[in-house]
N, C-alpha and C. Protein backbone atom coordinates (compact mmCIF):
# COMPACT_ATOMS: atom_id res chain seq x y z
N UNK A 1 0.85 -1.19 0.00
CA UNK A 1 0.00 0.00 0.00
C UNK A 1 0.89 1.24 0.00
N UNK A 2 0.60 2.25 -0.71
CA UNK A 2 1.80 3.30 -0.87
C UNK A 2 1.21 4.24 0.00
N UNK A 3 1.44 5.82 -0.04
CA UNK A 3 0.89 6.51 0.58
C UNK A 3 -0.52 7.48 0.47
N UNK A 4 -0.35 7.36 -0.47
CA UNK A 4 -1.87 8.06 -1.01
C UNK A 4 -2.56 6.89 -0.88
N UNK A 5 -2.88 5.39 -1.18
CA UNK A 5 -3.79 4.63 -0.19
C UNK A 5 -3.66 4.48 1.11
N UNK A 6 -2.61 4.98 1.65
CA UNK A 6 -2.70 4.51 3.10
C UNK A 6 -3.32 6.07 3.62
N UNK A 7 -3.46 7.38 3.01
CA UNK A 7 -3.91 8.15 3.54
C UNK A 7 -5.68 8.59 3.09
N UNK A 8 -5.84 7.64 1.93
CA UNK A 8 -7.37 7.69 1.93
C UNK A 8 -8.05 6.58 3.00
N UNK A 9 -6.99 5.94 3.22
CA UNK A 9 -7.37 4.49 4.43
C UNK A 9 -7.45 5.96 5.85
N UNK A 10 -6.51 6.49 6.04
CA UNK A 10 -6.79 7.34 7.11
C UNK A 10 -8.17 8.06 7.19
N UNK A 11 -8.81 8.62 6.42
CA UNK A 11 -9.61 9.26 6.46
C UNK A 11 -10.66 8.73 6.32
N UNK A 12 -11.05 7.69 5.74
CA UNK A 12 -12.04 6.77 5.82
C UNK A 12 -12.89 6.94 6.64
N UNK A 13 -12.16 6.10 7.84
CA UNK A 13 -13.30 5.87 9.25
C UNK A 13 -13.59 7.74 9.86
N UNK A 14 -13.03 8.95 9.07
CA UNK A 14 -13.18 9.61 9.51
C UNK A 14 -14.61 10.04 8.63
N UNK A 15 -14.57 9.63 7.19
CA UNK A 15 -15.53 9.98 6.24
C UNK A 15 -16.60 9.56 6.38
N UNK A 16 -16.70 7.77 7.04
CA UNK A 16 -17.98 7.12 7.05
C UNK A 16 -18.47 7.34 8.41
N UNK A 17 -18.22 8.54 9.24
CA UNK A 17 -19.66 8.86 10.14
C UNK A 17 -19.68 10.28 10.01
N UNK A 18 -18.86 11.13 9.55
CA UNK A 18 -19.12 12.18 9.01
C UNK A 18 -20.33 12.62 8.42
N UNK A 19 -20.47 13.93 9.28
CA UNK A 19 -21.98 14.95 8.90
C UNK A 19 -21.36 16.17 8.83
N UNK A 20 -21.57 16.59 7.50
CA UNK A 20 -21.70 18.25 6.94
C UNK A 20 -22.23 18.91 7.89
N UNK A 21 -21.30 19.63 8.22
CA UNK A 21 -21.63 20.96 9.07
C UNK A 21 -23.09 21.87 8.09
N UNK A 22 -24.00 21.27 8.72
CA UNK A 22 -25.23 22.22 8.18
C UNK A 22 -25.31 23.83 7.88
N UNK A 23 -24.31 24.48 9.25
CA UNK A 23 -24.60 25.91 9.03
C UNK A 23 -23.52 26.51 8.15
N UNK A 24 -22.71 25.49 7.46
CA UNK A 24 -21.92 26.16 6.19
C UNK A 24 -22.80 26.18 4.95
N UNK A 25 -23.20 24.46 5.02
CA UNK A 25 -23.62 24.42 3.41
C UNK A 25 -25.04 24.89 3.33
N UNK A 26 -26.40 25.15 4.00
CA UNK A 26 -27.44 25.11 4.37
C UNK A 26 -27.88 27.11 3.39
N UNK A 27 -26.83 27.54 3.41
CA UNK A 27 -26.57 28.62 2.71
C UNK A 27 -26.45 28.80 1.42
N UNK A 28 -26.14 27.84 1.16
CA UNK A 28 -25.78 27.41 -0.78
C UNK A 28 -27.26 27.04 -1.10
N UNK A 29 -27.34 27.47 -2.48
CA UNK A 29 -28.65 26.77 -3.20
C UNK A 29 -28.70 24.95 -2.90
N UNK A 30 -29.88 24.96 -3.29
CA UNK A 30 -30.58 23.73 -3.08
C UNK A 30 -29.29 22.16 -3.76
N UNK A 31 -28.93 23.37 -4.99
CA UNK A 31 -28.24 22.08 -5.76
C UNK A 31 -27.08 21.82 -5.33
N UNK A 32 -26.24 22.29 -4.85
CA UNK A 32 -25.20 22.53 -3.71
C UNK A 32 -25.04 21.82 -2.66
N UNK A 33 -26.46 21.88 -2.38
CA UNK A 33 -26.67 21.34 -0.37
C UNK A 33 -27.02 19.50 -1.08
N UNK A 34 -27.24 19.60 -2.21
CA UNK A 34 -28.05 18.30 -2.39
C UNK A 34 -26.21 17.28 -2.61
N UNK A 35 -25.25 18.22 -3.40
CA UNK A 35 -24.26 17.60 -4.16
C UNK A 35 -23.48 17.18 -3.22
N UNK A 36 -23.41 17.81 -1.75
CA UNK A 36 -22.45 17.60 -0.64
C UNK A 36 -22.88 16.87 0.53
N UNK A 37 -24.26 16.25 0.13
CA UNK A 37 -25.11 15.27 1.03
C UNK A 37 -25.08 13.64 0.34
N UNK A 38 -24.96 13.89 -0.61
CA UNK A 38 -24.98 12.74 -1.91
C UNK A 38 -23.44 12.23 -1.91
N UNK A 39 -23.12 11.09 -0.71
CA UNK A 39 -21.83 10.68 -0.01
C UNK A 39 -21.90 9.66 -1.36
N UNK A 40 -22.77 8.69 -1.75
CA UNK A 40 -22.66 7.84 -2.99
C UNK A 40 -21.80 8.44 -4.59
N UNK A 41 -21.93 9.64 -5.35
CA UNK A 41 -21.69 9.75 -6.12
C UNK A 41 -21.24 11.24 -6.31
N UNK A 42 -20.92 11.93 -4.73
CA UNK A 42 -20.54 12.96 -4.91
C UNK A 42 -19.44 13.13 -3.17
N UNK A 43 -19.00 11.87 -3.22
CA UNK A 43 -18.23 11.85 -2.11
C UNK A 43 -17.30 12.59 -1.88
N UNK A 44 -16.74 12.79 -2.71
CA UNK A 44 -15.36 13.84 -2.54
C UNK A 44 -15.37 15.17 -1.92
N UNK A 45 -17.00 15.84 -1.88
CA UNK A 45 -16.80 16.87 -1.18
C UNK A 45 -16.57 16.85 0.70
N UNK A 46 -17.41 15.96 0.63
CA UNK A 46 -17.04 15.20 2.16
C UNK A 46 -16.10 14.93 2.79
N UNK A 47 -15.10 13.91 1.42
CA UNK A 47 -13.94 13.72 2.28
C UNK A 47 -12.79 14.74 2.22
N UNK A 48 -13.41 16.13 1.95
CA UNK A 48 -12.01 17.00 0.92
C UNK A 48 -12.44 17.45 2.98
N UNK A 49 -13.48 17.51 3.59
CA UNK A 49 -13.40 18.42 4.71
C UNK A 49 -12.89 17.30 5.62
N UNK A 50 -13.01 16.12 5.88
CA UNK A 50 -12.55 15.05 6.08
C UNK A 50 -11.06 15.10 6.17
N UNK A 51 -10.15 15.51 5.34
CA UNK A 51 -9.20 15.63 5.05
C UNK A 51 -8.45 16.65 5.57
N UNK A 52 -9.26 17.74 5.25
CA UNK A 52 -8.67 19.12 6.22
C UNK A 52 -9.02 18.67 7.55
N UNK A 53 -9.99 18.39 7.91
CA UNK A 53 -10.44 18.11 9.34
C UNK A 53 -8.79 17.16 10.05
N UNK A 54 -8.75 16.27 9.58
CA UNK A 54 -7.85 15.48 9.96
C UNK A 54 -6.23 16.66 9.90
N UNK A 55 -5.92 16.18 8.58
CA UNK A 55 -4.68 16.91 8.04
C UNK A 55 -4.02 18.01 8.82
N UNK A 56 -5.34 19.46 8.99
CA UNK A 56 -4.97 20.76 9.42
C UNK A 56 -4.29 21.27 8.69
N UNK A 57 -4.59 21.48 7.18
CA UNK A 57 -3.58 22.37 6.23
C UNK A 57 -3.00 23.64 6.74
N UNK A 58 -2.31 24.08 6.39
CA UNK A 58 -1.66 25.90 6.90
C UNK A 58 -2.17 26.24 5.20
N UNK A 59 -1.57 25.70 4.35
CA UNK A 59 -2.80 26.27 3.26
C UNK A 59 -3.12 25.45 1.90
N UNK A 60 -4.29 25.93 1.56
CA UNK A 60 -4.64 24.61 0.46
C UNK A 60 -5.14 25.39 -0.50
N UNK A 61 -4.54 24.86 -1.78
CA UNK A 61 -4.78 25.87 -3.13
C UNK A 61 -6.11 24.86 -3.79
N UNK A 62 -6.64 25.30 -4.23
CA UNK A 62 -7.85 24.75 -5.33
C UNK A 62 -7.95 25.48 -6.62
N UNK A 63 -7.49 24.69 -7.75
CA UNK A 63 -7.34 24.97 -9.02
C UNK A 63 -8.97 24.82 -9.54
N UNK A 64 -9.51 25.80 -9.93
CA UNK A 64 -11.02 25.76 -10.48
C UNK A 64 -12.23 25.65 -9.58
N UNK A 65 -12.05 26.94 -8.83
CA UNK A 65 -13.31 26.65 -7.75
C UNK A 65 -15.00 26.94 -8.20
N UNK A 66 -15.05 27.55 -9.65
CA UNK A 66 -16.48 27.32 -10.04
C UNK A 66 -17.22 28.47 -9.30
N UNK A 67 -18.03 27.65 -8.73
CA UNK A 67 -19.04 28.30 -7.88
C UNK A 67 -18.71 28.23 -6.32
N UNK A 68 -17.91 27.43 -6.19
CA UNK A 68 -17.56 27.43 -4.84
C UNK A 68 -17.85 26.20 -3.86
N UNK A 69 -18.66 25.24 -4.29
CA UNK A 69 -19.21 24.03 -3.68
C UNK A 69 -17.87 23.43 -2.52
N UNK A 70 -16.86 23.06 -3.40
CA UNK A 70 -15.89 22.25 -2.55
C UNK A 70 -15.60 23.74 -1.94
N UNK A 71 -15.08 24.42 -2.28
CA UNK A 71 -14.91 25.52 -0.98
C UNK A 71 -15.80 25.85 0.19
N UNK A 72 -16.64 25.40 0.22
CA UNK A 72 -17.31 25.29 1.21
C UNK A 72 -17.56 24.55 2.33
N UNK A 73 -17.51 23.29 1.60
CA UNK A 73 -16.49 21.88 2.45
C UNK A 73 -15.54 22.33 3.15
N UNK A 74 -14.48 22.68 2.58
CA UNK A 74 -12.64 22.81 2.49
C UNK A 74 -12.89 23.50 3.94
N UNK A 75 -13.61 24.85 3.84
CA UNK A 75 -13.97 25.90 4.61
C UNK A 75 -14.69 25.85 5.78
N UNK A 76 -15.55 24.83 5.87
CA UNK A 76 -16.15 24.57 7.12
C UNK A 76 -15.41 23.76 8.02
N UNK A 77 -13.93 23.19 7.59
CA UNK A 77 -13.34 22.23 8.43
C UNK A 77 -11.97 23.35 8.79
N UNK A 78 -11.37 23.64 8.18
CA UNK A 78 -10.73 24.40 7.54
C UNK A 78 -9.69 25.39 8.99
N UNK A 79 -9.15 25.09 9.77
CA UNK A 79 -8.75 25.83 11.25
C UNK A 79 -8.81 27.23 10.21
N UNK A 80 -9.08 28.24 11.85
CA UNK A 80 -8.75 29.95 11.50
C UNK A 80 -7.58 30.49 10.74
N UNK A 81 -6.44 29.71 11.58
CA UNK A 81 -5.49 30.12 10.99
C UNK A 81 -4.62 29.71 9.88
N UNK A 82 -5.39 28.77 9.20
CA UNK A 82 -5.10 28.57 7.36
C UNK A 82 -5.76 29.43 7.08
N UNK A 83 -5.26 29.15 5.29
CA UNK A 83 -5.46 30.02 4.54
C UNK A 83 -6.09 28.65 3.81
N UNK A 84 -7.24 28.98 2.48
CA UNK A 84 -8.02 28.99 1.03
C UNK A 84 -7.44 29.47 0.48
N UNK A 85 -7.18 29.48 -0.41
CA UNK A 85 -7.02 30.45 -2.09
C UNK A 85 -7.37 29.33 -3.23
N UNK A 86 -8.26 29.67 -3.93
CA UNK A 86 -9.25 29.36 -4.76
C UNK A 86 -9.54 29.91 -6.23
N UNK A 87 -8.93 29.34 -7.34
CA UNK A 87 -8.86 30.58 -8.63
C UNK A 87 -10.05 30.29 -9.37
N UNK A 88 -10.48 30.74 -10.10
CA UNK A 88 -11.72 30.22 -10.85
C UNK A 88 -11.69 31.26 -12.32
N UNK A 89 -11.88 31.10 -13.22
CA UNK A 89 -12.27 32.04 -14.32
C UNK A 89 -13.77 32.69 -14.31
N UNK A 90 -14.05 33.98 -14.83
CA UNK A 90 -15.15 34.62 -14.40
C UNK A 90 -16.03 33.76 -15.49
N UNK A 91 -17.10 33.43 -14.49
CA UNK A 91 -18.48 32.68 -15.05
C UNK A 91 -19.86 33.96 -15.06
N UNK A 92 -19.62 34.69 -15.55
CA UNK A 92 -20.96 35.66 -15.62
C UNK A 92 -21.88 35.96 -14.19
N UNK A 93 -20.55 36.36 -13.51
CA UNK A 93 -21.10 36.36 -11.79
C UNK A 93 -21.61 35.48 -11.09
N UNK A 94 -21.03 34.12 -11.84
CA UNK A 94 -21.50 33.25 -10.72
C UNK A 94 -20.00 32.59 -9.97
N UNK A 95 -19.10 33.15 -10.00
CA UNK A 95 -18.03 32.66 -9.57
C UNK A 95 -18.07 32.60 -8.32
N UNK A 96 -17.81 31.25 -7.73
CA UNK A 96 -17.44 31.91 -6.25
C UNK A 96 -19.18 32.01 -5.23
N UNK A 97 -20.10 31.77 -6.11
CA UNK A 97 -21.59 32.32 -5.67
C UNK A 97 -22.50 31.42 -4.59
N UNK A 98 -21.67 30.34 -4.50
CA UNK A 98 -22.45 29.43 -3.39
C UNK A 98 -21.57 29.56 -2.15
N UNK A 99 -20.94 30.57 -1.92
CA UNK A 99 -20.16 31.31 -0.40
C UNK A 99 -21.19 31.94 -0.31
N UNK A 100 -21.96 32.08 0.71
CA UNK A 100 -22.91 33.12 1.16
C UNK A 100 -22.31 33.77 2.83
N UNK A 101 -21.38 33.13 3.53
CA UNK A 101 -20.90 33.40 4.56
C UNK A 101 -19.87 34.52 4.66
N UNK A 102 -19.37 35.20 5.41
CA UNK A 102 -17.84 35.79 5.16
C UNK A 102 -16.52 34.26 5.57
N UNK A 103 -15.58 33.99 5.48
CA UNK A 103 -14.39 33.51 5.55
C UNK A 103 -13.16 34.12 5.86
N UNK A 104 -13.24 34.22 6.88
CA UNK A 104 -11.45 35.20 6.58
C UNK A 104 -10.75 34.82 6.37
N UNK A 105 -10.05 33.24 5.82
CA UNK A 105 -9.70 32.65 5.82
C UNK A 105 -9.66 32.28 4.59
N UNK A 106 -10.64 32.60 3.67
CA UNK A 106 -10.92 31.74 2.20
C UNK A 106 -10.09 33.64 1.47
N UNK A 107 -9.36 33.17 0.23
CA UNK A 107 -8.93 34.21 -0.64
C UNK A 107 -9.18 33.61 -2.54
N UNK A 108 -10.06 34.32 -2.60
CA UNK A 108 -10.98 34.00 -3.76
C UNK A 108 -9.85 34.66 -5.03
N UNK A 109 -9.52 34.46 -6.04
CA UNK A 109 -8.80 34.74 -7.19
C UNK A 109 -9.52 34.72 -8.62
N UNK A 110 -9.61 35.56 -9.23
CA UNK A 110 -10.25 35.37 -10.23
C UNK A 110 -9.42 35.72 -11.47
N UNK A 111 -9.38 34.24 -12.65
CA UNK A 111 -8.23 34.75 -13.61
C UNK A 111 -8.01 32.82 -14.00
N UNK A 112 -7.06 33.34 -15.16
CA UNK A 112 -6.67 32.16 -15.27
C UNK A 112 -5.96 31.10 -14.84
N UNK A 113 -5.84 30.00 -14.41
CA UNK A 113 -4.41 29.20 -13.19
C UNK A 113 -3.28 29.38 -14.25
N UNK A 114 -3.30 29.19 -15.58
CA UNK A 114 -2.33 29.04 -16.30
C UNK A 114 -1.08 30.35 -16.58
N UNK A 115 -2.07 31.34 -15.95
CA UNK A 115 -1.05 32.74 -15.72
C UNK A 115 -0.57 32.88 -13.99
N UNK A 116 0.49 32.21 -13.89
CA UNK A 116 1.14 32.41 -12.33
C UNK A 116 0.83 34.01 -11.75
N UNK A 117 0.74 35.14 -12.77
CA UNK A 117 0.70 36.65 -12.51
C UNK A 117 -0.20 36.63 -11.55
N UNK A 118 -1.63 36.17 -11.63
CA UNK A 118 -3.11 36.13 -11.13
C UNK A 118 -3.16 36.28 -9.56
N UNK A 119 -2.29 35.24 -9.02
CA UNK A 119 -1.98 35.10 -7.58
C UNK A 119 -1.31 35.94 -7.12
N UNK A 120 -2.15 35.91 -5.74
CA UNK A 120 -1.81 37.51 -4.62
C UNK A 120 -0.34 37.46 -4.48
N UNK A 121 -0.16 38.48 -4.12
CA UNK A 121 1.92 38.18 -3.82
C UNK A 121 1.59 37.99 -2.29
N UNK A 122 0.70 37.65 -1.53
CA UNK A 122 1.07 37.15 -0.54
C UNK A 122 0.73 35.24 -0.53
N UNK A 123 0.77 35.06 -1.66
CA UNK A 123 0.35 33.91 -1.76
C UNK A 123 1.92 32.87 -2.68
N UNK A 124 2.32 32.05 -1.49
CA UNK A 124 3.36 31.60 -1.44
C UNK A 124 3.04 30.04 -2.00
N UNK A 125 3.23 29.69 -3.14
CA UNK A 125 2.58 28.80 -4.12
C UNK A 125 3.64 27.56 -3.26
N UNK A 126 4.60 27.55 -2.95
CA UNK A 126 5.56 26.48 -2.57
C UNK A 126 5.34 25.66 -1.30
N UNK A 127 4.61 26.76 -0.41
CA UNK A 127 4.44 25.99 1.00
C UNK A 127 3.24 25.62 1.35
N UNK A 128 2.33 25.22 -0.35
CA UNK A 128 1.08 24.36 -0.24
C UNK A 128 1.23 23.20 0.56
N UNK A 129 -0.26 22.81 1.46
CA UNK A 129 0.13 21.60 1.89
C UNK A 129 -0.60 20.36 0.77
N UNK A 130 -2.09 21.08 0.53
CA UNK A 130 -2.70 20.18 -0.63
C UNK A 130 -3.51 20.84 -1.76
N UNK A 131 -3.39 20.47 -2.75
CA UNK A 131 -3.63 20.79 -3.95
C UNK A 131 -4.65 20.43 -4.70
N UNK A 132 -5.53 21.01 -5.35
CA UNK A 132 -6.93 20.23 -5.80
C UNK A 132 -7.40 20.72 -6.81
N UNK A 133 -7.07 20.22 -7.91
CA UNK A 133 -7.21 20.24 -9.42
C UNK A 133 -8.74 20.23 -10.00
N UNK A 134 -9.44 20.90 -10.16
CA UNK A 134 -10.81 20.45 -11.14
C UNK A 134 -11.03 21.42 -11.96
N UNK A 135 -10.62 21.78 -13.19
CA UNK A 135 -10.15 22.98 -13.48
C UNK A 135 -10.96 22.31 -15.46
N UNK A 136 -10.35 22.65 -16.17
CA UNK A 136 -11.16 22.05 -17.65
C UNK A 136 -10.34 21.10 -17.64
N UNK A 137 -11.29 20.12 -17.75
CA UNK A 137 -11.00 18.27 -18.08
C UNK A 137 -10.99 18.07 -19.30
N UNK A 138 -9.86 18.57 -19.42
CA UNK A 138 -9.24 18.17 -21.13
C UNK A 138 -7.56 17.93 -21.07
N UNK A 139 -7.00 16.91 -21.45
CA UNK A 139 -5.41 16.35 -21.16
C UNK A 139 -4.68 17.85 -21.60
N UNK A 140 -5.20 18.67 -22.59
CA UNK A 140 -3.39 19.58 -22.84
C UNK A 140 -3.38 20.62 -21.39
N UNK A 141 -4.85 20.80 -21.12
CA UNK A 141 -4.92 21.72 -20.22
C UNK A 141 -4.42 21.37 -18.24
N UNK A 142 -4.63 19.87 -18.42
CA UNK A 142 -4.02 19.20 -16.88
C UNK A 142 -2.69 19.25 -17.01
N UNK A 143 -2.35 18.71 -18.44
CA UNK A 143 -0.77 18.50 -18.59
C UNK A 143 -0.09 20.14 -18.34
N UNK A 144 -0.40 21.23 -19.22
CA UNK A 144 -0.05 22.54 -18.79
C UNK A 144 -0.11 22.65 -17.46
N UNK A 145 -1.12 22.58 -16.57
CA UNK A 145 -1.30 22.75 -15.10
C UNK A 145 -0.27 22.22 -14.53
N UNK A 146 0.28 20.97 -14.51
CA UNK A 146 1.32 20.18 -13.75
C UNK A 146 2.60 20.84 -14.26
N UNK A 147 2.86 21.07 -15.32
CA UNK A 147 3.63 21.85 -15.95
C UNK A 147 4.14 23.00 -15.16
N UNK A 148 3.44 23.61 -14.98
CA UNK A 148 3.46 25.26 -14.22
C UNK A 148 3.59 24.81 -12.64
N UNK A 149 2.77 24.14 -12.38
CA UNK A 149 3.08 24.15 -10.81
C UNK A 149 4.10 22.83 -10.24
N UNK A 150 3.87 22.28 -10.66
CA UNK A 150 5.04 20.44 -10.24
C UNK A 150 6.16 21.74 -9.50
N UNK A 151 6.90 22.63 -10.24
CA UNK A 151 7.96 22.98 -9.37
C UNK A 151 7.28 23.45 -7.98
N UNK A 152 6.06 23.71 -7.77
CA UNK A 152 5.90 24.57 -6.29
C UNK A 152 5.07 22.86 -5.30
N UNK A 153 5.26 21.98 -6.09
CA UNK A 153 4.61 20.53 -5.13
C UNK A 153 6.02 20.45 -4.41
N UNK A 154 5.87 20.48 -3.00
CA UNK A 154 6.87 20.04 -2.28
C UNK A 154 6.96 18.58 -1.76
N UNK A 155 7.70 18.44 -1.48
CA UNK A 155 7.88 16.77 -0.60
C UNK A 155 6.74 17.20 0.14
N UNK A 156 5.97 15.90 0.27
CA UNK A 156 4.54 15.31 0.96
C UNK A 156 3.49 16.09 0.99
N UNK A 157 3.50 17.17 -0.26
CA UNK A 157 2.30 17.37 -0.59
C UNK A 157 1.19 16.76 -1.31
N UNK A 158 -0.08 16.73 -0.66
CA UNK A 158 -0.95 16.21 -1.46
C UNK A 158 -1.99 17.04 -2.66
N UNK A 159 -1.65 15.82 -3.49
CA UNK A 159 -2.34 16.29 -4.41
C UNK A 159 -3.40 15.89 -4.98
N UNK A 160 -4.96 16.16 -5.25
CA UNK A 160 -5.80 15.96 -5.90
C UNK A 160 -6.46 16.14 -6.75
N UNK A 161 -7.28 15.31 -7.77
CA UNK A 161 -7.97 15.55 -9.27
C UNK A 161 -8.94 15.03 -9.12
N UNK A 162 -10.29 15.93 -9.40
CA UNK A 162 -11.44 14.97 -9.56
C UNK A 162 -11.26 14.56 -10.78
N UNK A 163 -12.25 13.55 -12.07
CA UNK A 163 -12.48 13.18 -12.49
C UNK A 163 -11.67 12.72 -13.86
N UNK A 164 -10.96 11.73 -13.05
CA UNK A 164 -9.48 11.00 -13.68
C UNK A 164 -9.84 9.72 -14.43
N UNK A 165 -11.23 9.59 -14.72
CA UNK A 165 -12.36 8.47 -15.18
C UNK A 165 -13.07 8.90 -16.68
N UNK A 166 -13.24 10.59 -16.28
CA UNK A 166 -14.00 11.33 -17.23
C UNK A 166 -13.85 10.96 -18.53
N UNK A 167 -13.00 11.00 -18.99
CA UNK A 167 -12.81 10.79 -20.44
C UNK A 167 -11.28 10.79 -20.54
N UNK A 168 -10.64 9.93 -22.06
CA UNK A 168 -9.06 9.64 -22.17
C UNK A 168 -8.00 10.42 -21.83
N UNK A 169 -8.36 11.38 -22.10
CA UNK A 169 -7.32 12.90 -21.98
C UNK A 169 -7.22 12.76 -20.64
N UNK A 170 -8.09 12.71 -19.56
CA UNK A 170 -7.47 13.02 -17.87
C UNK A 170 -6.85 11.71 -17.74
N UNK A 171 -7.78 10.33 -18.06
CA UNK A 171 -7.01 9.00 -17.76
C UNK A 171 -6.01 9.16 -18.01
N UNK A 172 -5.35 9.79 -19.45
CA UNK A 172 -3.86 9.29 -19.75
C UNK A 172 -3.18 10.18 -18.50
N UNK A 173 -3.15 11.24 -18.26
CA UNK A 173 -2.66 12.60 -17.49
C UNK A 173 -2.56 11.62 -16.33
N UNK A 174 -3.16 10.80 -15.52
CA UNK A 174 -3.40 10.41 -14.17
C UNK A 174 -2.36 9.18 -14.51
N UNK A 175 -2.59 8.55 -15.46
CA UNK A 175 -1.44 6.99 -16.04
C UNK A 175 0.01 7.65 -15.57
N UNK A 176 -0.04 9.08 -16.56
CA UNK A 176 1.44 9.48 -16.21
C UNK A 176 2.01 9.79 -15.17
N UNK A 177 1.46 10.09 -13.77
CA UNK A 177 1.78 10.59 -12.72
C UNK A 177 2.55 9.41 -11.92
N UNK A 178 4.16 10.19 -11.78
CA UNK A 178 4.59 9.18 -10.68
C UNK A 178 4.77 8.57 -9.43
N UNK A 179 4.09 10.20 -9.02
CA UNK A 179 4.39 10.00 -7.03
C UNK A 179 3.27 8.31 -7.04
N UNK A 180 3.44 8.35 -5.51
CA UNK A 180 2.73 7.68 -5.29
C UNK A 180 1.04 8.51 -5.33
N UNK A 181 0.19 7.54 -5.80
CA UNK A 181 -1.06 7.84 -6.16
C UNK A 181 -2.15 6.70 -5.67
N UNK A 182 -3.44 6.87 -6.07
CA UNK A 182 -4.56 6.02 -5.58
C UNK A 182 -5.74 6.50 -6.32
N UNK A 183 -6.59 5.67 -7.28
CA UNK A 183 -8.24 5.95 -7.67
C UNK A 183 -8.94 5.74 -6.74
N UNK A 184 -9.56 6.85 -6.16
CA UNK A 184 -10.83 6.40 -5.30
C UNK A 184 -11.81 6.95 -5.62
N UNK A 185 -12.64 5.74 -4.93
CA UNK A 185 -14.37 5.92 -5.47
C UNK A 185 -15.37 6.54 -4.86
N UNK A 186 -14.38 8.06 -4.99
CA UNK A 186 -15.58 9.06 -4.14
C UNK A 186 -16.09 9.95 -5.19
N UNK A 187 -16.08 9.45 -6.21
CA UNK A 187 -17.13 10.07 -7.03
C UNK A 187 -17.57 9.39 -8.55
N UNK A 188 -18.36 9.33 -9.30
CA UNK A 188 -18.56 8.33 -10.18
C UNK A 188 -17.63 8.13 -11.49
N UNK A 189 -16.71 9.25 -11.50
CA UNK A 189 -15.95 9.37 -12.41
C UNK A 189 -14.25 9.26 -11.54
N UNK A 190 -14.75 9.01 -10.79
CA UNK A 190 -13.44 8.62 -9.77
C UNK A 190 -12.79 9.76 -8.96
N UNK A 191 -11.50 9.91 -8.49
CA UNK A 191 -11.30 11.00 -8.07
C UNK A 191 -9.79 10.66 -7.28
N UNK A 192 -8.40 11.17 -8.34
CA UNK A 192 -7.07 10.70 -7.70
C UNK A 192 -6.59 11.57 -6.25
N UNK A 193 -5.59 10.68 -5.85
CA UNK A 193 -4.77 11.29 -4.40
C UNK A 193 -3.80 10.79 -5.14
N UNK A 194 -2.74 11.87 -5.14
CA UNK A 194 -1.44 11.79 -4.93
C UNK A 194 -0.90 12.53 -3.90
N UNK A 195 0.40 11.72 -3.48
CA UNK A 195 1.01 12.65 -2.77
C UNK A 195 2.53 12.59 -3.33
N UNK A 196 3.46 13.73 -3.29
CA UNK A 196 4.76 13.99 -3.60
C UNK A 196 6.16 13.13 -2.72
């Protein structure tokens, strides 16, 4: 067992009695509250707080936060004194739109991941602890991503991709990865752990 299975084995028994903090997600639209209750085919948001819960990141980057769903997870487990930072490309004001809370803690970015410029200069890309990829699921665009950042993955950072199942382009991208890694079935299209 390498380490990215032995650390989804950690979190496990933390995932299967795990309950969503209601007064984070209870704020998000309906489709939101439904996607982060739905442990069968939308597990990953669960165990991403699961993970922080356990872990205690100092800070965790998320490549493609959308609307904000897994940030909300991330965020309700999330100690005071980490940091979020979260990039997303502008979606016609819906970026970012299922935060209805303040965070002092969460630092929202808006722009492309593929331009390093985008990120705050107080935002120190190297001393990530975990990393979380869901960004456009298409192979040139993951492969660019690893590209740009692999130099700021440090020793025993973790790293994650949802939907490494989706279609050939992410499969091959996930084939190529050497750290140690793991497919798990927290979501229907799967969803990798690596760690560095």
């Amino acid at each position: 067992m390498n380490r990215a299975q032995k650390l989804y084995e950690e979190i496990l028994p933390v995932f299967e009695k795990y309950e969503p903090k209601m007064e984070h997600i209870s704020q998000m639209p309906q489709r939101g509250i439904d996607d982060v209750l739905n442990k069968k085919e939308w597990g990953y948001y669960q165990w991403l707080a699961c993970l922080v819960k356990v872990k205690k990141p100092i800070q965790f980057i998320e490549l493609g936060g959308a609307m904000g769903v897994a940030c909300v997870s991330i965020l309700s487990e999330l100690p005071k004194t980490s940091t979020l930072f979260s990039i997303t490309l502008p979606e016609n004001k819906l970026e970012f739109s299922f935060i209805k809370r303040p965070y002092f803690n969460f630092r929202p970015v808006l722009g492309d991941d593929l331009d390093l410029a985008v990120w705050p200069e107080d935002c120190v890309l190297g001393v990530t602890d975990i990393w979380f990829i869901d960004t456009k699921h298409e192979e040139a665009h993951l492969k660019k991503e690893f590209e740009i950042y692999k130099p700021f993955f440090k020793k025993g950072a973790i790293i994650l991709l949802d939907d490494i199942k989706l279609n050939e382009g992410m499969y091959n991208v996930w084939k190529d990865i050497v750290w140690d890694k793991y497919d798990a079935p927290l979501h229907f299209s799967r969803f990798g752990i690596c760690v560095v």
